[in-house]
Protein backbone atom coordinates (compact mmCIF):
# COMPACT_ATOMS: atom_id res chain seq x y z
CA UNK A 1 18.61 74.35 -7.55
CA UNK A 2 16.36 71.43 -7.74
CA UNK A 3 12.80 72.00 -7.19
CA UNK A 4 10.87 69.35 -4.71
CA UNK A 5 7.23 69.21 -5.51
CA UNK A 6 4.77 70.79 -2.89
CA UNK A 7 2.16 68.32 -1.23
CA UNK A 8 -0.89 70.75 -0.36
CA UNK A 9 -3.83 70.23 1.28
CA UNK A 10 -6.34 66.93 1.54
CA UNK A 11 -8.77 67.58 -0.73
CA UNK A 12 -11.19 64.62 -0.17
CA UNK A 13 -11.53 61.06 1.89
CA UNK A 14 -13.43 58.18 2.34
CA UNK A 15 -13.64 55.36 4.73
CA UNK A 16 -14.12 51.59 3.90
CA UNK A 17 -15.15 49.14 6.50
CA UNK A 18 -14.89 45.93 5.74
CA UNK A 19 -15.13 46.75 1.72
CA UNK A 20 -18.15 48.90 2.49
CA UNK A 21 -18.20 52.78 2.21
CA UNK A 22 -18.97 54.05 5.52
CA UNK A 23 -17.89 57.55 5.48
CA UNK A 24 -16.99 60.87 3.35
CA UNK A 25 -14.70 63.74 4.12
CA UNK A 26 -14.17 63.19 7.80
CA UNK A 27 -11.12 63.87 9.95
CA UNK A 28 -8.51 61.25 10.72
CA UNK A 29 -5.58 60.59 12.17
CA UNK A 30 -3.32 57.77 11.00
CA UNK A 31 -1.18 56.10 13.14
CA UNK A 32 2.22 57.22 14.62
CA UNK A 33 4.70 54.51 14.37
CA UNK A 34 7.24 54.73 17.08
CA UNK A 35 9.63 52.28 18.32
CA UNK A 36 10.57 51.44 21.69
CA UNK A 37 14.40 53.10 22.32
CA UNK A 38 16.63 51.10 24.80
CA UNK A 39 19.09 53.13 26.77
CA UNK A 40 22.96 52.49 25.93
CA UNK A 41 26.17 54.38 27.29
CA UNK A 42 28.07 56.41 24.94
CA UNK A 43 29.59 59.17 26.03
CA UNK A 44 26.87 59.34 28.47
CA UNK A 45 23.29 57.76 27.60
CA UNK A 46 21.83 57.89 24.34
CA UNK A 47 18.37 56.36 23.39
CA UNK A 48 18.25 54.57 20.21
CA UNK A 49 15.37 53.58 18.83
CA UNK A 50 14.42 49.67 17.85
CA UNK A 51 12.23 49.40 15.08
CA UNK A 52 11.86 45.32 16.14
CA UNK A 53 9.95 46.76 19.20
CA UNK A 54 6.85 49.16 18.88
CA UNK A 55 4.60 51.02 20.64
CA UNK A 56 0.86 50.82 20.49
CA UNK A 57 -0.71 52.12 17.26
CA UNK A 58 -3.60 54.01 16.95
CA UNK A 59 -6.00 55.56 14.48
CA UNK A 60 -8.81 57.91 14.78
CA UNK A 61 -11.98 59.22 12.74
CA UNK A 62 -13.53 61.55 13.68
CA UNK A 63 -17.67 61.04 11.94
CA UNK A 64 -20.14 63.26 11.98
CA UNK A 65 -23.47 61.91 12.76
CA UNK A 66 -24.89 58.70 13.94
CA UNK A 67 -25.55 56.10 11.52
CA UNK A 68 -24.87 52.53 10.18
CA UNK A 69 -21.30 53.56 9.11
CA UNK A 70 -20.49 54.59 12.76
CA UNK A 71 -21.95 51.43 13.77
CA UNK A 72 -20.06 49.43 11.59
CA UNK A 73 -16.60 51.11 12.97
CA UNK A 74 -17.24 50.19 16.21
CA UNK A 75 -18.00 46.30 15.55
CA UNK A 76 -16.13 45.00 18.83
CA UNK A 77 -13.93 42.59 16.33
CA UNK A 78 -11.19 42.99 13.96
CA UNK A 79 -11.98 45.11 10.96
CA UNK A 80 -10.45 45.64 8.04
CA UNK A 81 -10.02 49.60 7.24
CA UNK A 82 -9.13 51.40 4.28
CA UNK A 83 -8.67 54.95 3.65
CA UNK A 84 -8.36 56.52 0.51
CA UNK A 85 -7.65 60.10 0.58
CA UNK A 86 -6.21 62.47 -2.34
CA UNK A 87 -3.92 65.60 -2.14
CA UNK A 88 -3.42 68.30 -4.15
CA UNK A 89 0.16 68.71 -5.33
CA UNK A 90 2.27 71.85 -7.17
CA UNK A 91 4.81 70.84 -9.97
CA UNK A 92 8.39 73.86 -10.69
CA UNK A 93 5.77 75.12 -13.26
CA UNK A 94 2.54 76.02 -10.95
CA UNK A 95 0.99 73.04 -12.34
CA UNK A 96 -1.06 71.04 -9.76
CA UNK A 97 -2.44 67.99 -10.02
CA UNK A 98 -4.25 65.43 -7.63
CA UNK A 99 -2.42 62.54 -6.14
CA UNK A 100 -4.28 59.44 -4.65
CA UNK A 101 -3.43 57.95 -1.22
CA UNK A 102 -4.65 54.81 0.10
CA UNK A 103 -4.11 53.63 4.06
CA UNK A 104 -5.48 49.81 4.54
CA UNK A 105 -5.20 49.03 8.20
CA UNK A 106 -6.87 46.23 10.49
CA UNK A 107 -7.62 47.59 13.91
CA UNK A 108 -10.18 46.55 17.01
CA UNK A 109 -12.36 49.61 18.45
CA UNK A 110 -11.61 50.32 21.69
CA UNK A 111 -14.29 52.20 22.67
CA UNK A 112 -17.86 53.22 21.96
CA UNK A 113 -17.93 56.68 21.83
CA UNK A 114 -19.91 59.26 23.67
CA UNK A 115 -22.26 60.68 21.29
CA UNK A 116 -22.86 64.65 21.87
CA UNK A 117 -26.26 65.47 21.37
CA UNK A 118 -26.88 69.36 20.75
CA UNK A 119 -30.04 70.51 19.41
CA UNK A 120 -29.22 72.41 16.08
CA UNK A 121 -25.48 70.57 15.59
CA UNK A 122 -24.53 67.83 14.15
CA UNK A 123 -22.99 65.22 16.18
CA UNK A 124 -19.43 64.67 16.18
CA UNK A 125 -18.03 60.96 16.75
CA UNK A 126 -14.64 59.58 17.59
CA UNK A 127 -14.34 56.11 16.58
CA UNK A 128 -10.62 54.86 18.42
CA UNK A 129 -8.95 51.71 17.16
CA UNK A 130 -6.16 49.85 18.38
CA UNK A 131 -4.30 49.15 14.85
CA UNK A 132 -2.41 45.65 14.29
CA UNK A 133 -1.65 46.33 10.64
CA UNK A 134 -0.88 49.67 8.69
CA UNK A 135 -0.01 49.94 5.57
CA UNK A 136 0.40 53.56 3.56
CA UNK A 137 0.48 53.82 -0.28
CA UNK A 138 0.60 57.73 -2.18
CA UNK A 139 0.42 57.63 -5.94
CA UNK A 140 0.31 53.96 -6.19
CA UNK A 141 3.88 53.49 -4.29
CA UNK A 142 4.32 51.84 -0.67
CA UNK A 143 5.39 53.84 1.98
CA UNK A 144 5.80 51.33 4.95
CA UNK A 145 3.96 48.10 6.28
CA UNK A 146 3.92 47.71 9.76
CA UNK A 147 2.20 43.84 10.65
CA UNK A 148 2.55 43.94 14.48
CA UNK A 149 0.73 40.09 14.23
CA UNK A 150 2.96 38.81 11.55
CA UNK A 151 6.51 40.35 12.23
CA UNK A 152 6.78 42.83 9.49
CA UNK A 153 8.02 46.62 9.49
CA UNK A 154 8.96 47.55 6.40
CA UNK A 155 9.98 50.46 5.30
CA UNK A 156 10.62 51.71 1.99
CA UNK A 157 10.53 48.62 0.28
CA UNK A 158 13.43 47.39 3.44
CA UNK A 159 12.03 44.48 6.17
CA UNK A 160 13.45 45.63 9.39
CA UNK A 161 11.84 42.69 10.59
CA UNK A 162 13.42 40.18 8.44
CA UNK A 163 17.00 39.36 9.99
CA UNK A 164 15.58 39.08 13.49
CA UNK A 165 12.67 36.56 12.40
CA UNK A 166 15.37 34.63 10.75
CA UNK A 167 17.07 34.06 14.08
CA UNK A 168 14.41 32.73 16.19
């Protein structure tokens, strides 16, 4: 039986905003990816998905306090993002070992967010952005790149993209 390694849990983060650190260990979200499905008949209706066609993306942080990091995530422009997150993972002979992960994503804010203030808590702030690019590396490999702007959804290492742009 062949043994699959086991991905564990997240053991740290951080947050670049336009090349500048801007947070540590803070919840996120990445985006979903989903295409748009179109409706055929077959044997009744079936919904197929088209990856040439996406839905909205969107990526959240979630930041503790308020500060120049959150204001630099919620710059009502395009930013450049990139998280870098590692994960602890288990080898067939209980060895584990740390694997890095790096998301670099453009997105606009789409809100400011409410800031919660309770005396004696820290305050907890969701930053929302509407993400154009999204691309996902773990342990230096590429995942996917999804470019709504320039046409691209690629997925491991195949342009789904590529035969329609090379019709119009």
């Amino acid at each position: 039986m062949a043994f699959v390694d086991i991905y564990g849990a997240i053991v740290a983060n951080t947050v670049y905003v336009n090349n500048t650190l801007v947070a540590k260990d803070v919840e996120a979200t990445l985006p979903e990816v989903t295409p748009v499905a179109a409706d055929i008949e077959a044997m009744g209706t079936m919904s197929l998905p088209i990856w040439q066609r996406l839905d909205n993306m969107e990526l959240t942080i979630t930041k503790i306090g308020v500060d120049k990091g959150l204001r630099a995530m919620i710059t009502p422009d395009t930013i450049s993002l990139e998280m870098r997150f590692v994960q602890s993972v288990t080898d067939a002979n209980g060895k584990t070992t740390q694997k890095g992960c790096k998301a670099f994503l453009k997105g606009i804010p789409s809100k400011i967010p409410g800031i919660a203030l309770t005396v004696g808590e820290g305050s907890s702030n969701e930053a929302t952005f509407t993400v154009t690019r999204y691309q996902l590396y773990v342990d230096g490999e590429e995942l996917f790149l999804i470019d709504r702007l320039a046409g691209i959804v690629k997925v491991n290492g195949v342009d789904y993209m590529s035969a329609t742009n090379s019709l119009l």
